[in-house]
N, C-alpha and C. Protein backbone atom coordinates (compact mmCIF):
# COMPACT_ATOMS: atom_id res chain seq x y z
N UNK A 1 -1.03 30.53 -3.57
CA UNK A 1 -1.62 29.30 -4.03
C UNK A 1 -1.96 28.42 -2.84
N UNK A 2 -2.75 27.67 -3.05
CA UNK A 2 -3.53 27.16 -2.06
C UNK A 2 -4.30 25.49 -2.52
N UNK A 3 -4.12 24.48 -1.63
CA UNK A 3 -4.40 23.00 -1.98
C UNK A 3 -5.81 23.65 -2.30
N UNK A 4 -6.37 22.53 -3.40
CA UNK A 4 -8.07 23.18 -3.39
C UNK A 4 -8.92 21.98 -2.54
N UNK A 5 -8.23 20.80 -2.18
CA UNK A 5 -9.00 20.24 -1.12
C UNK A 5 -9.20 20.73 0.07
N UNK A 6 -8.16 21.96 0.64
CA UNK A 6 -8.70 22.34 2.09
C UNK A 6 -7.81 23.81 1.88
N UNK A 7 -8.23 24.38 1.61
CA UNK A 7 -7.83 26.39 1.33
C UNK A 7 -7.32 26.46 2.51
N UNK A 8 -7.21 25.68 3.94
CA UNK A 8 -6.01 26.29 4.75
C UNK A 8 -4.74 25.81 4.77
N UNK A 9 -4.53 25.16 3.46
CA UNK A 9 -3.05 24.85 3.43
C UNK A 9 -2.05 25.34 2.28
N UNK A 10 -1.57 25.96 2.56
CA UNK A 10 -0.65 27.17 1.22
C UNK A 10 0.36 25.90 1.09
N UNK A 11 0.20 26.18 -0.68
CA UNK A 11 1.03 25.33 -1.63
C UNK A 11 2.88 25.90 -0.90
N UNK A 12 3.30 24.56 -1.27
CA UNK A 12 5.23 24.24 -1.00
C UNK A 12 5.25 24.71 0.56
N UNK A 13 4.04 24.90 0.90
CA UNK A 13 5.05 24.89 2.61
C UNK A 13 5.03 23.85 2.97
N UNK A 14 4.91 24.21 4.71
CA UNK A 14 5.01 23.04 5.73
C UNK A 14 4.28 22.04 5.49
N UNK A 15 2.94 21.57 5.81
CA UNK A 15 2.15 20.28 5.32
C UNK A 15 2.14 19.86 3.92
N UNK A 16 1.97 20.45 3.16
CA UNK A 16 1.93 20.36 1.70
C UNK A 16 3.56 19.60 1.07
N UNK A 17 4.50 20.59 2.16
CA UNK A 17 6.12 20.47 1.32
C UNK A 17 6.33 18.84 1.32
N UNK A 18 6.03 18.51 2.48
CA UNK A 18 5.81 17.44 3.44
C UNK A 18 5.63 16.03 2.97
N UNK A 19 4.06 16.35 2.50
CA UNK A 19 3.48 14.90 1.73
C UNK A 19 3.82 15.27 0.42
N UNK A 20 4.32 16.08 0.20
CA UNK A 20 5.34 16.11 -1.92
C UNK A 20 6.34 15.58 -1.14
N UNK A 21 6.95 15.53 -0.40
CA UNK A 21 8.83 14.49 -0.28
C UNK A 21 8.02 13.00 -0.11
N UNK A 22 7.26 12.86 0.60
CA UNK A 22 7.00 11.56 0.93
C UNK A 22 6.25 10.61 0.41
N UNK A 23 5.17 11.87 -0.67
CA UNK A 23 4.33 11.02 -2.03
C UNK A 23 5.50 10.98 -3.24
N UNK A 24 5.80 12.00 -3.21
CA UNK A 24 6.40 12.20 -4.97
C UNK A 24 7.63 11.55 -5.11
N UNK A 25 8.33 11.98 -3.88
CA UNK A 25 10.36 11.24 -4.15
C UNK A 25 10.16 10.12 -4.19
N UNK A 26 9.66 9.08 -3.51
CA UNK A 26 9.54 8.12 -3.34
C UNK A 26 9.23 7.03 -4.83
N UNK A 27 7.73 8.17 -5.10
CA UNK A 27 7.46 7.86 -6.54
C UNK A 27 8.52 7.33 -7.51
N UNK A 28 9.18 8.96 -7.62
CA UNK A 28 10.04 9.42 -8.67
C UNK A 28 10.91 8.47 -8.98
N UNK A 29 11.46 7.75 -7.71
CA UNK A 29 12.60 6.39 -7.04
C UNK A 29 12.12 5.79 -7.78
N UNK A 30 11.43 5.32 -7.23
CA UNK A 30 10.20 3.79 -8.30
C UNK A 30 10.49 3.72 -9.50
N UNK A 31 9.46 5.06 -10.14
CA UNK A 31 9.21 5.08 -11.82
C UNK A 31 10.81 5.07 -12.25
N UNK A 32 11.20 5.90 -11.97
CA UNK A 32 13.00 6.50 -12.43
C UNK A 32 13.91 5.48 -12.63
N UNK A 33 13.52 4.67 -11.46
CA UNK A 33 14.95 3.59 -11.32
C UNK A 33 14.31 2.64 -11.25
N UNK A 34 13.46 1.91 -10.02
CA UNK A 34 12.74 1.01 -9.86
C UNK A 34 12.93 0.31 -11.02
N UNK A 35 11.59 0.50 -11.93
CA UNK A 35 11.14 -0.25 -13.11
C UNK A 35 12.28 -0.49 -13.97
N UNK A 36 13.22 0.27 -14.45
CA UNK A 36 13.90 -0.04 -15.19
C UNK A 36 14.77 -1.05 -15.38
N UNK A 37 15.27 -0.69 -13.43
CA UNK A 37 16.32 -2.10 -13.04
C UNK A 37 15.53 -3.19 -12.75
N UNK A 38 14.31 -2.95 -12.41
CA UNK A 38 13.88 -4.89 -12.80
C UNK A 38 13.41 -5.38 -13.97
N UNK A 39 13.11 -4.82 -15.39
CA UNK A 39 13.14 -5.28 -16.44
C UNK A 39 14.78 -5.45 -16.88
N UNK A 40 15.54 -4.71 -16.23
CA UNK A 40 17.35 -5.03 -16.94
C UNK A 40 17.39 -6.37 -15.97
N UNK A 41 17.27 -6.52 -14.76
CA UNK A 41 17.31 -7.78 -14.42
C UNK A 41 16.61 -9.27 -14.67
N UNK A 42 15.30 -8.96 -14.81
CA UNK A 42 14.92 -9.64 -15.54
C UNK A 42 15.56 -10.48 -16.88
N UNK A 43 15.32 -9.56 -17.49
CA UNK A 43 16.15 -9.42 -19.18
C UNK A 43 17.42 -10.29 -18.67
N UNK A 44 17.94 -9.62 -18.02
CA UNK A 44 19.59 -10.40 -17.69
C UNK A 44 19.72 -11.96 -17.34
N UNK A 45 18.52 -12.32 -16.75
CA UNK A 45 18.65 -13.51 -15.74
C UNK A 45 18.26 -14.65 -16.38
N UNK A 46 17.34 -14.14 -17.78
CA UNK A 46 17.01 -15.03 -18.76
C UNK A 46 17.56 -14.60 -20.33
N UNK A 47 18.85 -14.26 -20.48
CA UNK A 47 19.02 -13.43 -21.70
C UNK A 47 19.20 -14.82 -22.74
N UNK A 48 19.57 -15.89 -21.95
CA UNK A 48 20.07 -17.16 -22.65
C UNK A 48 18.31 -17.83 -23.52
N UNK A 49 17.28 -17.34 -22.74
CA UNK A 49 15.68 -17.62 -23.62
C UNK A 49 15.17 -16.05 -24.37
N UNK A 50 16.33 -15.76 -24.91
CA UNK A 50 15.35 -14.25 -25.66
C UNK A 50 14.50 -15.35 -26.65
N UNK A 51 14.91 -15.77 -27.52
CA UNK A 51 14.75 -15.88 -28.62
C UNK A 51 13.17 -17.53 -28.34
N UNK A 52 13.06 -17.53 -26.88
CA UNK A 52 11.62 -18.25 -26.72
C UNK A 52 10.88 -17.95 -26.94
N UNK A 53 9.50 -18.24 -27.41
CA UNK A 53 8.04 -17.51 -27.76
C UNK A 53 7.21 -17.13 -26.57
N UNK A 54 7.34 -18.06 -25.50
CA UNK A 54 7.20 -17.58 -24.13
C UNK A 54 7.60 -15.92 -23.66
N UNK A 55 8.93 -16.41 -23.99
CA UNK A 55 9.57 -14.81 -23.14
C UNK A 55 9.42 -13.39 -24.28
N UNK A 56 9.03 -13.86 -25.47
CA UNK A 56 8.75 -13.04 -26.39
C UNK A 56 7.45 -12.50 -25.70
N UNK A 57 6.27 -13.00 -25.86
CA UNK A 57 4.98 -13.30 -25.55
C UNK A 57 4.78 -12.07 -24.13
N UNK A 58 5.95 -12.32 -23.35
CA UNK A 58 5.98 -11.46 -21.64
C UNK A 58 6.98 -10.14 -22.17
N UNK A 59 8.18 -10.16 -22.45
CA UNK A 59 9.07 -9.53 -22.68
C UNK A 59 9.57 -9.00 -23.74
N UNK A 60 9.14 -9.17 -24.94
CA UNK A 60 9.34 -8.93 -26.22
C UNK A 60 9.40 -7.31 -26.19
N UNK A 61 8.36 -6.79 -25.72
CA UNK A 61 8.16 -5.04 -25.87
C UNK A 61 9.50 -4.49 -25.68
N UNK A 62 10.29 -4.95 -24.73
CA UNK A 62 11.68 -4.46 -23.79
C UNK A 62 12.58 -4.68 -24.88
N UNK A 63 12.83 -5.60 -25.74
CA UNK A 63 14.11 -5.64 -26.36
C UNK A 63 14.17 -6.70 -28.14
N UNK A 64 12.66 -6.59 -28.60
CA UNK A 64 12.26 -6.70 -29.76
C UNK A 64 13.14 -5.44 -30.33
N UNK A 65 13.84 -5.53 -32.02
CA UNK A 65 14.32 -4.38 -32.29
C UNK A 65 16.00 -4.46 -31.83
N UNK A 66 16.08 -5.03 -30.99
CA UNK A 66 17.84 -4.43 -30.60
C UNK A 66 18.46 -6.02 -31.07
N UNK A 67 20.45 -5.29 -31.13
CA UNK A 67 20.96 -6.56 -31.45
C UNK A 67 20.83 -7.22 -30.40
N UNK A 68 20.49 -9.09 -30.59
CA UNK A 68 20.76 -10.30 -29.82
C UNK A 68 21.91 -9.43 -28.27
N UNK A 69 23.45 -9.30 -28.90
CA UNK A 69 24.10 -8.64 -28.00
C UNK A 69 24.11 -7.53 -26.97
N UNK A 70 22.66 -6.32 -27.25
CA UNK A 70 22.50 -5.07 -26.60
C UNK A 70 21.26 -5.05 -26.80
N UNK A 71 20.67 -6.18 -26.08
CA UNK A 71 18.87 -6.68 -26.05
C UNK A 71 18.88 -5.33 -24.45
N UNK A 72 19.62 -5.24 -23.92
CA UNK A 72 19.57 -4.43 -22.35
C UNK A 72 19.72 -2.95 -22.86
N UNK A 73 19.54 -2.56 -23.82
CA UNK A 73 19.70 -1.15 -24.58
C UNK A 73 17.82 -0.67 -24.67
């Protein structure tokens, strides 16, 4: 197998292995953990305005549905 932008670079080796650790892990960090822990922080730092139309309005998607108590679920 072979990148199809430039046929002299064979898939999972050396150049290729390379920019997958340094595009993708990095990614993976982000999407995986990243996002999650700043909507739980978020959520956390204002848990005392769930019930504002404001923070509904921004935040509602995240914890519309759960009890008042396990809005971080």
């Amino acid at each position: 197998m072979y990148l199809d932008g430039n046929l002299a670079v064979q898939c999972w080796q050396s150049e290729h292995l390379k920019w997958a650790f340094m595009i993708g892990l990095p990614s993976l960090v982000f999407w995986g953990l990243g996002i999650p822990f700043v909507a739980f922080y978020v959520l956390r730092n204002r848990s005392d305005q769930l019930d504002d139309e404001n923070m509904k309005a921004k935040f509602g998607f995240l914890y519309e549905g759960y009890k008042v108590k396990a809005y971080y679920w």
